[in-house]
N, C-alpha and C. Protein backbone atom coordinates (compact mmCIF):
# COMPACT_ATOMS: atom_id res chain seq x y z
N UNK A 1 226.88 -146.90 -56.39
CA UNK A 1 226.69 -145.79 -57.30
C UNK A 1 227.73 -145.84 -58.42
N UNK A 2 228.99 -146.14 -58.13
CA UNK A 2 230.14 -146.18 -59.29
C UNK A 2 229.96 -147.06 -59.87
N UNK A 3 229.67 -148.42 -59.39
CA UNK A 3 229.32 -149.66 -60.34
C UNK A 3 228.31 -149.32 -60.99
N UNK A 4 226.61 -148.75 -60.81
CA UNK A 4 225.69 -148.41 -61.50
C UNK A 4 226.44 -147.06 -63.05
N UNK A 5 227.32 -146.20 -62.30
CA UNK A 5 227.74 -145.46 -63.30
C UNK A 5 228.53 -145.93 -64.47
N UNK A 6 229.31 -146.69 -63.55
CA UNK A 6 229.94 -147.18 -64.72
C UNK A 6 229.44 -148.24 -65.75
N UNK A 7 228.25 -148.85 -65.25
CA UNK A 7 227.80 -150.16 -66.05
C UNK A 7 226.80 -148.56 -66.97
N UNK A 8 226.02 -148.05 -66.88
CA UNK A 8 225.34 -147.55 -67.54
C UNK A 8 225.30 -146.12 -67.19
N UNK A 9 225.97 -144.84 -67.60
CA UNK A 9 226.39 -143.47 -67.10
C UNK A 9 224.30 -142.99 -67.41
N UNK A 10 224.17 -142.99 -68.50
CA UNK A 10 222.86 -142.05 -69.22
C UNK A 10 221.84 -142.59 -68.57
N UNK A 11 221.55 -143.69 -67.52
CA UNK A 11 220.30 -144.07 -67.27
C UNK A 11 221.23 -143.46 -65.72
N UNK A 12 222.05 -143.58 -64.96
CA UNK A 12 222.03 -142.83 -64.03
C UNK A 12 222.05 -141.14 -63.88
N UNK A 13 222.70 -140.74 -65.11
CA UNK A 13 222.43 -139.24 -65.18
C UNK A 13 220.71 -138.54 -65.04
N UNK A 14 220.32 -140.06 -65.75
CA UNK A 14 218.49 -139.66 -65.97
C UNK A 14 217.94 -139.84 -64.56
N UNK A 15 218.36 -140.54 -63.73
CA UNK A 15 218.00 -140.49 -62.24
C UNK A 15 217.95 -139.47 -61.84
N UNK A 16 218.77 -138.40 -62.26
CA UNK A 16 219.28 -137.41 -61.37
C UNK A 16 218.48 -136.28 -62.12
N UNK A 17 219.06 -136.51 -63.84
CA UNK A 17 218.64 -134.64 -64.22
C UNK A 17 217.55 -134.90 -65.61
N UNK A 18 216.75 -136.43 -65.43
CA UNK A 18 215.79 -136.94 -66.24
C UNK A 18 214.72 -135.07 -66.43
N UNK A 19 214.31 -135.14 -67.47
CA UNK A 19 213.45 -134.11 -67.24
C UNK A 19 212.60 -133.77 -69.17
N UNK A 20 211.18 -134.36 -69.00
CA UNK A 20 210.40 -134.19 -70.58
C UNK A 20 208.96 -133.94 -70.22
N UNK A 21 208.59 -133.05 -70.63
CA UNK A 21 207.36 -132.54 -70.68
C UNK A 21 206.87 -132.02 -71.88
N UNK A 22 205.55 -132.61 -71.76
CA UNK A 22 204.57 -131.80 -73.19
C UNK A 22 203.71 -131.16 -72.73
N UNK A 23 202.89 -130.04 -73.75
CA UNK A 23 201.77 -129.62 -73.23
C UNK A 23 201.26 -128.34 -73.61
N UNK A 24 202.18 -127.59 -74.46
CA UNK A 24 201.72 -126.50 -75.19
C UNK A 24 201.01 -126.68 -76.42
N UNK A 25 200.09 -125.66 -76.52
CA UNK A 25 199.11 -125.70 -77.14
C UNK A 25 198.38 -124.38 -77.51
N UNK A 26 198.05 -124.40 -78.56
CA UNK A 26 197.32 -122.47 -78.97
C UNK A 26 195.97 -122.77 -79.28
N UNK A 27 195.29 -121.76 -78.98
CA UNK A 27 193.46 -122.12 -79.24
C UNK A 27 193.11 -120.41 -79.90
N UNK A 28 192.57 -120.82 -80.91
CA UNK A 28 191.73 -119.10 -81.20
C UNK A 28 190.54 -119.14 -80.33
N UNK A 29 190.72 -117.87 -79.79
CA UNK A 29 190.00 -117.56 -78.81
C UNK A 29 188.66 -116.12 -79.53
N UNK A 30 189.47 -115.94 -80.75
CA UNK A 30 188.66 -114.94 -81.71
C UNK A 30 188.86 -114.98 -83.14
N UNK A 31 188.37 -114.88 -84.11
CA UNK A 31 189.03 -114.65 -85.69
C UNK A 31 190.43 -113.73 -85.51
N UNK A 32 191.84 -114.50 -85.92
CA UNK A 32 192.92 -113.74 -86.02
C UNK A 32 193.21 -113.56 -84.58
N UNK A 33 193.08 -113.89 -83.75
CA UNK A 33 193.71 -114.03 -82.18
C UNK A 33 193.60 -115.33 -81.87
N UNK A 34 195.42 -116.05 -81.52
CA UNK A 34 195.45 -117.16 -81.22
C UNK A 34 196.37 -116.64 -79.97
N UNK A 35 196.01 -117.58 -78.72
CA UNK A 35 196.51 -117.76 -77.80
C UNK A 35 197.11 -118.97 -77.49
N UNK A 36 198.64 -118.91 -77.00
CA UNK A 36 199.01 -119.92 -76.21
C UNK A 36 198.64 -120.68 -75.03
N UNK A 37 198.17 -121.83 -74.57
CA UNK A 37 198.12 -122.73 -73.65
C UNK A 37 199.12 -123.31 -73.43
N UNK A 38 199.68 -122.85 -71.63
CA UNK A 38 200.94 -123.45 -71.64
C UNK A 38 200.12 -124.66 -70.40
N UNK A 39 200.18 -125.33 -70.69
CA UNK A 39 199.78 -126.75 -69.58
C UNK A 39 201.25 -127.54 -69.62
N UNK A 40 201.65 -127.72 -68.82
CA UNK A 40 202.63 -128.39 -68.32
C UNK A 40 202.65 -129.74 -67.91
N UNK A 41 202.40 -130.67 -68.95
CA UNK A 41 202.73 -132.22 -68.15
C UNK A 41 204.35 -132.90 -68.17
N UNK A 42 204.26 -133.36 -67.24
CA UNK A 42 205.36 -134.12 -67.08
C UNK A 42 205.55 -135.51 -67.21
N UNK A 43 206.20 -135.94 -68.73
CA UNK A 43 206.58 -137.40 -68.30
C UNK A 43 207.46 -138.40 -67.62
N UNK A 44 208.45 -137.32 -67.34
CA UNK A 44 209.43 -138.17 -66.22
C UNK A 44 209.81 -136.98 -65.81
N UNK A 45 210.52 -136.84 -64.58
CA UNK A 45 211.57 -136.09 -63.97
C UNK A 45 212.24 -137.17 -63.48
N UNK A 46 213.54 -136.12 -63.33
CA UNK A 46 214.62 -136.47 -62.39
C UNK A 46 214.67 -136.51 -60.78
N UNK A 47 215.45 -137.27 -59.88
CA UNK A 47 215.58 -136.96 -58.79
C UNK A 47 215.79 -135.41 -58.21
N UNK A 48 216.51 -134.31 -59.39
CA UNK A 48 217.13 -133.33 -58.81
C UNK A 48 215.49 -132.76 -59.36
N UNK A 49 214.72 -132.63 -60.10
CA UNK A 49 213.56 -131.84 -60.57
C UNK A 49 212.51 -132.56 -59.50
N UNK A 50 212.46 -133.97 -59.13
CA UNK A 50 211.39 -133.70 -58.05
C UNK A 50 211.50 -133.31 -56.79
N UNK A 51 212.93 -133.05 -55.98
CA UNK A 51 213.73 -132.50 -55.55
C UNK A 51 213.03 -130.99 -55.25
N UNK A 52 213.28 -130.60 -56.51
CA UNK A 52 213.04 -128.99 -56.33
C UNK A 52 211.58 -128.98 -56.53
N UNK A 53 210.60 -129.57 -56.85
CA UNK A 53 209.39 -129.64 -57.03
C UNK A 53 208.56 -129.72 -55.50
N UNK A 54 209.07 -130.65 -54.63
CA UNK A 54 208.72 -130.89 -53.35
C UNK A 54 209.35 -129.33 -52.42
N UNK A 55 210.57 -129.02 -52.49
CA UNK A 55 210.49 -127.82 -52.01
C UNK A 55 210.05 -126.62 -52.16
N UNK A 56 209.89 -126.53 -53.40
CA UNK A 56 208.77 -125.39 -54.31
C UNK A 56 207.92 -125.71 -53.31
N UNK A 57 206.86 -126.83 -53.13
CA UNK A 57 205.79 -126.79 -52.81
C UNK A 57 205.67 -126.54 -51.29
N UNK A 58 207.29 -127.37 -50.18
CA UNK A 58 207.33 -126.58 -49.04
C UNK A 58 207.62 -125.28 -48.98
N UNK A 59 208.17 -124.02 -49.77
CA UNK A 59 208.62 -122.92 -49.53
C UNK A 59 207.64 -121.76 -50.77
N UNK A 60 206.68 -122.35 -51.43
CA UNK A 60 205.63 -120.95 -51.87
C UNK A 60 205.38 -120.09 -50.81
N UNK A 61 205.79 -119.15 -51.72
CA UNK A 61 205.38 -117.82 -50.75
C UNK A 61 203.90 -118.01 -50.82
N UNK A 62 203.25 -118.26 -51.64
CA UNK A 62 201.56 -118.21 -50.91
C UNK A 62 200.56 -119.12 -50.38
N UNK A 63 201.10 -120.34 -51.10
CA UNK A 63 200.68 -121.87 -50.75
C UNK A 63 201.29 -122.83 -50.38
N UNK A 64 202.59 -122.34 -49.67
CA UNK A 64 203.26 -123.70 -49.64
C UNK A 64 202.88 -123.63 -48.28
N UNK A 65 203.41 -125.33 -48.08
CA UNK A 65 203.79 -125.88 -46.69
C UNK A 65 203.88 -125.19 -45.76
N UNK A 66 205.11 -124.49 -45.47
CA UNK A 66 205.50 -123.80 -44.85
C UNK A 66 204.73 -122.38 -44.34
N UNK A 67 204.73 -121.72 -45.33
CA UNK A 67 203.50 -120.60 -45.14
C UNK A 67 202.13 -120.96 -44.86
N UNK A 68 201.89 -121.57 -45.63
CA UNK A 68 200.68 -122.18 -44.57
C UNK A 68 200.49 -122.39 -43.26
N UNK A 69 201.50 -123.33 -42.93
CA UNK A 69 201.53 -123.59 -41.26
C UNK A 69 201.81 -122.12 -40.80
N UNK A 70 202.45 -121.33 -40.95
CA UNK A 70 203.15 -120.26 -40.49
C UNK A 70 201.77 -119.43 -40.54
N UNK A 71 201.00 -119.13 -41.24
CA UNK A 71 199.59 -118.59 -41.08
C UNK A 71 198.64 -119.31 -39.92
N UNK A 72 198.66 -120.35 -40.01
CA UNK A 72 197.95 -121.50 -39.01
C UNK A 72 198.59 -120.89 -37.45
N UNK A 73 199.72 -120.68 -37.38
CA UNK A 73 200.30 -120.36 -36.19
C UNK A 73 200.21 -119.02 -35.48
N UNK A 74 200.14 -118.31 -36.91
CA UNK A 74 200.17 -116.57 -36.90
C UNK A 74 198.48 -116.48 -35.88
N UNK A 75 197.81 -117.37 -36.96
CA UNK A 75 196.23 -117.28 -36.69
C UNK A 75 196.06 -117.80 -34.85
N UNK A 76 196.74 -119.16 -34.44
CA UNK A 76 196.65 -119.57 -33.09
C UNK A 76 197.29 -118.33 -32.00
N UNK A 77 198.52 -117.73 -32.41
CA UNK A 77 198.66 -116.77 -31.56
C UNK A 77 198.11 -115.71 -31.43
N UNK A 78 196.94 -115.07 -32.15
CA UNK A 78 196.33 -114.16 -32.16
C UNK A 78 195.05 -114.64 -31.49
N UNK A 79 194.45 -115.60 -31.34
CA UNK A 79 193.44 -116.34 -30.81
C UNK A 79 193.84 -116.38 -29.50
N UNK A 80 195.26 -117.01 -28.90
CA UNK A 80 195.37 -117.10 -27.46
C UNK A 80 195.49 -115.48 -26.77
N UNK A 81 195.78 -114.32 -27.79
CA UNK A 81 196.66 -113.27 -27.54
C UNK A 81 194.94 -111.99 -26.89
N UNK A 82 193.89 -112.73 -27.99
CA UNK A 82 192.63 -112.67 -27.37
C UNK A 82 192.21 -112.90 -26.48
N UNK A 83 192.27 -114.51 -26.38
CA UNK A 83 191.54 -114.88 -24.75
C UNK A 83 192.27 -114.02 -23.71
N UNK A 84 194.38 -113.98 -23.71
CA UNK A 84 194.56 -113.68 -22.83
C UNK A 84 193.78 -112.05 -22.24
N UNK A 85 193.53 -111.31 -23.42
CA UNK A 85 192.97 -110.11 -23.53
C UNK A 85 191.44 -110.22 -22.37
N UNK A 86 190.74 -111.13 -23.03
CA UNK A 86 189.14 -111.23 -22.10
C UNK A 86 190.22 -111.79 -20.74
N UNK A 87 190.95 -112.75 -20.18
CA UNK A 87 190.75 -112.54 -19.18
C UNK A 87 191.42 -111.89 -18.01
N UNK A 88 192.20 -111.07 -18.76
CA UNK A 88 192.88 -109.89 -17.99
C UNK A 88 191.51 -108.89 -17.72
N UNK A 89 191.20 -108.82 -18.77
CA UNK A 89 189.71 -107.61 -18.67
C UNK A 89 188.48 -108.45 -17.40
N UNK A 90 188.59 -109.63 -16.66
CA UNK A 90 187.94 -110.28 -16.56
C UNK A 90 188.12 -110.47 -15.03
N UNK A 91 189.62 -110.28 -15.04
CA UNK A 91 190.55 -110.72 -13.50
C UNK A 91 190.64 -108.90 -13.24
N UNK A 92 190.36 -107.89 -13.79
CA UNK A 92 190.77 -106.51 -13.21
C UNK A 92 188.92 -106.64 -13.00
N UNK A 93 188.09 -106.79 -13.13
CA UNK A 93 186.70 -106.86 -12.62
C UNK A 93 186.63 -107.37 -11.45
N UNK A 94 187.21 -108.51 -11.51
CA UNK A 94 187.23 -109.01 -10.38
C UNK A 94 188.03 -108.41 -9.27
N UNK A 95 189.29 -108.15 -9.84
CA UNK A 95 189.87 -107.38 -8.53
C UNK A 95 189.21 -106.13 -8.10
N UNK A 96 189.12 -105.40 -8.51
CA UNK A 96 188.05 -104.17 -8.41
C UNK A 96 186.60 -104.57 -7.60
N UNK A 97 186.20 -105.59 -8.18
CA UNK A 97 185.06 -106.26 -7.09
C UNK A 97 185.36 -106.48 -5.78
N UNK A 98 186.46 -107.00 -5.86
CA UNK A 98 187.24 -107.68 -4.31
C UNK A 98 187.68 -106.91 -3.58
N UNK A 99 188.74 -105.50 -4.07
CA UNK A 99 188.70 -104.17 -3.70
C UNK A 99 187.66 -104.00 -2.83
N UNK A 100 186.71 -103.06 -3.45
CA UNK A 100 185.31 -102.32 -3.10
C UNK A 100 184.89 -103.23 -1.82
N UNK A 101 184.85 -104.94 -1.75
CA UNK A 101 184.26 -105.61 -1.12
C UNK A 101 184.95 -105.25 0.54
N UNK A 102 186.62 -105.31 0.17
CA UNK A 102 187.55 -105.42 1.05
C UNK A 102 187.47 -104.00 1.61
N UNK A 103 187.29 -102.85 0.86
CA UNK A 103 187.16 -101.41 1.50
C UNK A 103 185.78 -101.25 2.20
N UNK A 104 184.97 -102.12 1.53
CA UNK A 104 183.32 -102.35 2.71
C UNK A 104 183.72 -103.22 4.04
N UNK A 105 184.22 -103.75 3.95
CA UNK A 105 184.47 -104.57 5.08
C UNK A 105 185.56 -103.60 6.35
N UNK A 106 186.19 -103.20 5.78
CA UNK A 106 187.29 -102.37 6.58
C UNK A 106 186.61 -101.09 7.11
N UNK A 107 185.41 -100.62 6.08
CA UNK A 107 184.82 -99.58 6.60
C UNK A 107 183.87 -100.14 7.92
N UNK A 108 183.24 -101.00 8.05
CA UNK A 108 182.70 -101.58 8.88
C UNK A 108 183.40 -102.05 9.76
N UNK A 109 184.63 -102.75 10.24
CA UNK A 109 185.11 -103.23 11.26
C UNK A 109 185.50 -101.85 11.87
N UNK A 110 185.82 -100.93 11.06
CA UNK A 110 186.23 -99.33 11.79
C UNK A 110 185.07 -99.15 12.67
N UNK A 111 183.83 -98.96 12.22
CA UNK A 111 182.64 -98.62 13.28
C UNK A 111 182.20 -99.51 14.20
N UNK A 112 182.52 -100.85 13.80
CA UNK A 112 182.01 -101.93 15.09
C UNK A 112 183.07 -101.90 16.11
N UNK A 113 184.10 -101.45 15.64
CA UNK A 113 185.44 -100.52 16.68
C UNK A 113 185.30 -99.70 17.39
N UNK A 114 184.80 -98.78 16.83
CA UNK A 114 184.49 -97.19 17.46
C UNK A 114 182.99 -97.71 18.52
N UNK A 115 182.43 -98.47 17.91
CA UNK A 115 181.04 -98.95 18.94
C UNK A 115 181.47 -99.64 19.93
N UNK A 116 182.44 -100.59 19.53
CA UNK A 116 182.67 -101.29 21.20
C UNK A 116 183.63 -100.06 22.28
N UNK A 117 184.39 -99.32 21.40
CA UNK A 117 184.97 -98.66 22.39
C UNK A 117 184.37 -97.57 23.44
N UNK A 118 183.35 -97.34 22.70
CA UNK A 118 182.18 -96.33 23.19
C UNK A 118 180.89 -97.27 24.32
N UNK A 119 181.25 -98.57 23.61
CA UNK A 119 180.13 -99.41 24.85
C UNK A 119 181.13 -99.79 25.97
N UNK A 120 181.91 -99.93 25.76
CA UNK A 120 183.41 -100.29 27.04
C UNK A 120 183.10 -98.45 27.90
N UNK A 121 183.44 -97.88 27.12
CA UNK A 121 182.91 -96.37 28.08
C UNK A 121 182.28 -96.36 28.77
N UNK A 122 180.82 -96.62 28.39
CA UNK A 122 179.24 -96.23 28.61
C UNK A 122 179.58 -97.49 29.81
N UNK A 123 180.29 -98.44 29.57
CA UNK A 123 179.94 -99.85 31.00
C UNK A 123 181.20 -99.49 31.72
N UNK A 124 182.39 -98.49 31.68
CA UNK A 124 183.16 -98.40 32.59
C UNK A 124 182.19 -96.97 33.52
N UNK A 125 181.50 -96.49 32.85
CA UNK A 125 181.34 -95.08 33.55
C UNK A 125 179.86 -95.58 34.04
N UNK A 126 178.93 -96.94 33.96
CA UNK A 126 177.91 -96.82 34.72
C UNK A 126 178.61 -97.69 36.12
N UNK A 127 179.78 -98.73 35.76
CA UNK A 127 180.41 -99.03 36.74
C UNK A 127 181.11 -98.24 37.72
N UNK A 128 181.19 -97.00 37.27
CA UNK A 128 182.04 -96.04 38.17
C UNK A 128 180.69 -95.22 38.48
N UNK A 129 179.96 -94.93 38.37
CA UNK A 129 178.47 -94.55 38.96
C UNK A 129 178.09 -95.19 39.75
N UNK A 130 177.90 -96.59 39.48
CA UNK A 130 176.99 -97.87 40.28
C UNK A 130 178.01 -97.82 41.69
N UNK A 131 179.50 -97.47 41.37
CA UNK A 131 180.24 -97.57 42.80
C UNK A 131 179.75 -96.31 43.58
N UNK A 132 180.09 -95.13 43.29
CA UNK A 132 179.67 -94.42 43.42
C UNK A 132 178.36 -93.93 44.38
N UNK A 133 177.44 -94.57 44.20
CA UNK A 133 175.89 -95.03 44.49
C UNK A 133 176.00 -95.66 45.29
N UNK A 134 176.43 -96.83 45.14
CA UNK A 134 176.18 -98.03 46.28
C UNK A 134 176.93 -98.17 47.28
């Protein structure tokens, strides 16, 4: 870099802070109303202007890089933040199903309970008859 500076300072300064553009221009747009056209071309930049040109374009607040992805992401977590939504709503159906199933079942082993204990009765007390008798 010092040898390049020193052999030639103005073509390394232009590396850095090079910067010419044309491109303005006025058009009547009516009798007695002229408007400016600002079009912006660039015939050279510098390292430090394409520099800031590339980060402009990662850090626009509305189109850049960055915001973009950051919308892309905003958008994916609201998508998973959904599904997780259906299947919470999806797994409390189900538990509630499984519930009800599990309180049918419990209601029933209660009475096939109460029936055997009542048929154990009915066969201890014809056994205590049948002795009885015989």
């Amino acid at each position: 870099f010092e040898e390049a500076y020193a052999e030639d300072p103005e073509a390394v300064e232009n590396l850095f802070a090079a910067y010419e553009s044309t491109g303005t221009s006025t058009e009547t747009i009516a009798p007695g109303v002229t408007v400016d056209n600002i079009t912006t071309t660039y015939d050279e930049l510098g390292f430090g202007d394409l520099f800031k040109q590339a980060v402009e374009k990662l850090t626009n607040s509305i189109d850049g890089t960055v915001t973009l992805a950051s919308r892309n992401f905003d958008a994916l977590i609201d998508a998973q933040n959904d599904r997780i939504a259906e299947i919470d709503q999806r797994l409390a159906a189900k538990e509630l199903r499984l519930f009800r199933e599990f309180t049918a079942m419990e209601t029933t082993l209660a009475r096939l309970q109460s029936q055997q204990s009542s048929l154990g009765m009915i066969s201890q007390n014809l056994s205590t008859a049948g002795a009885l008798i015989g």
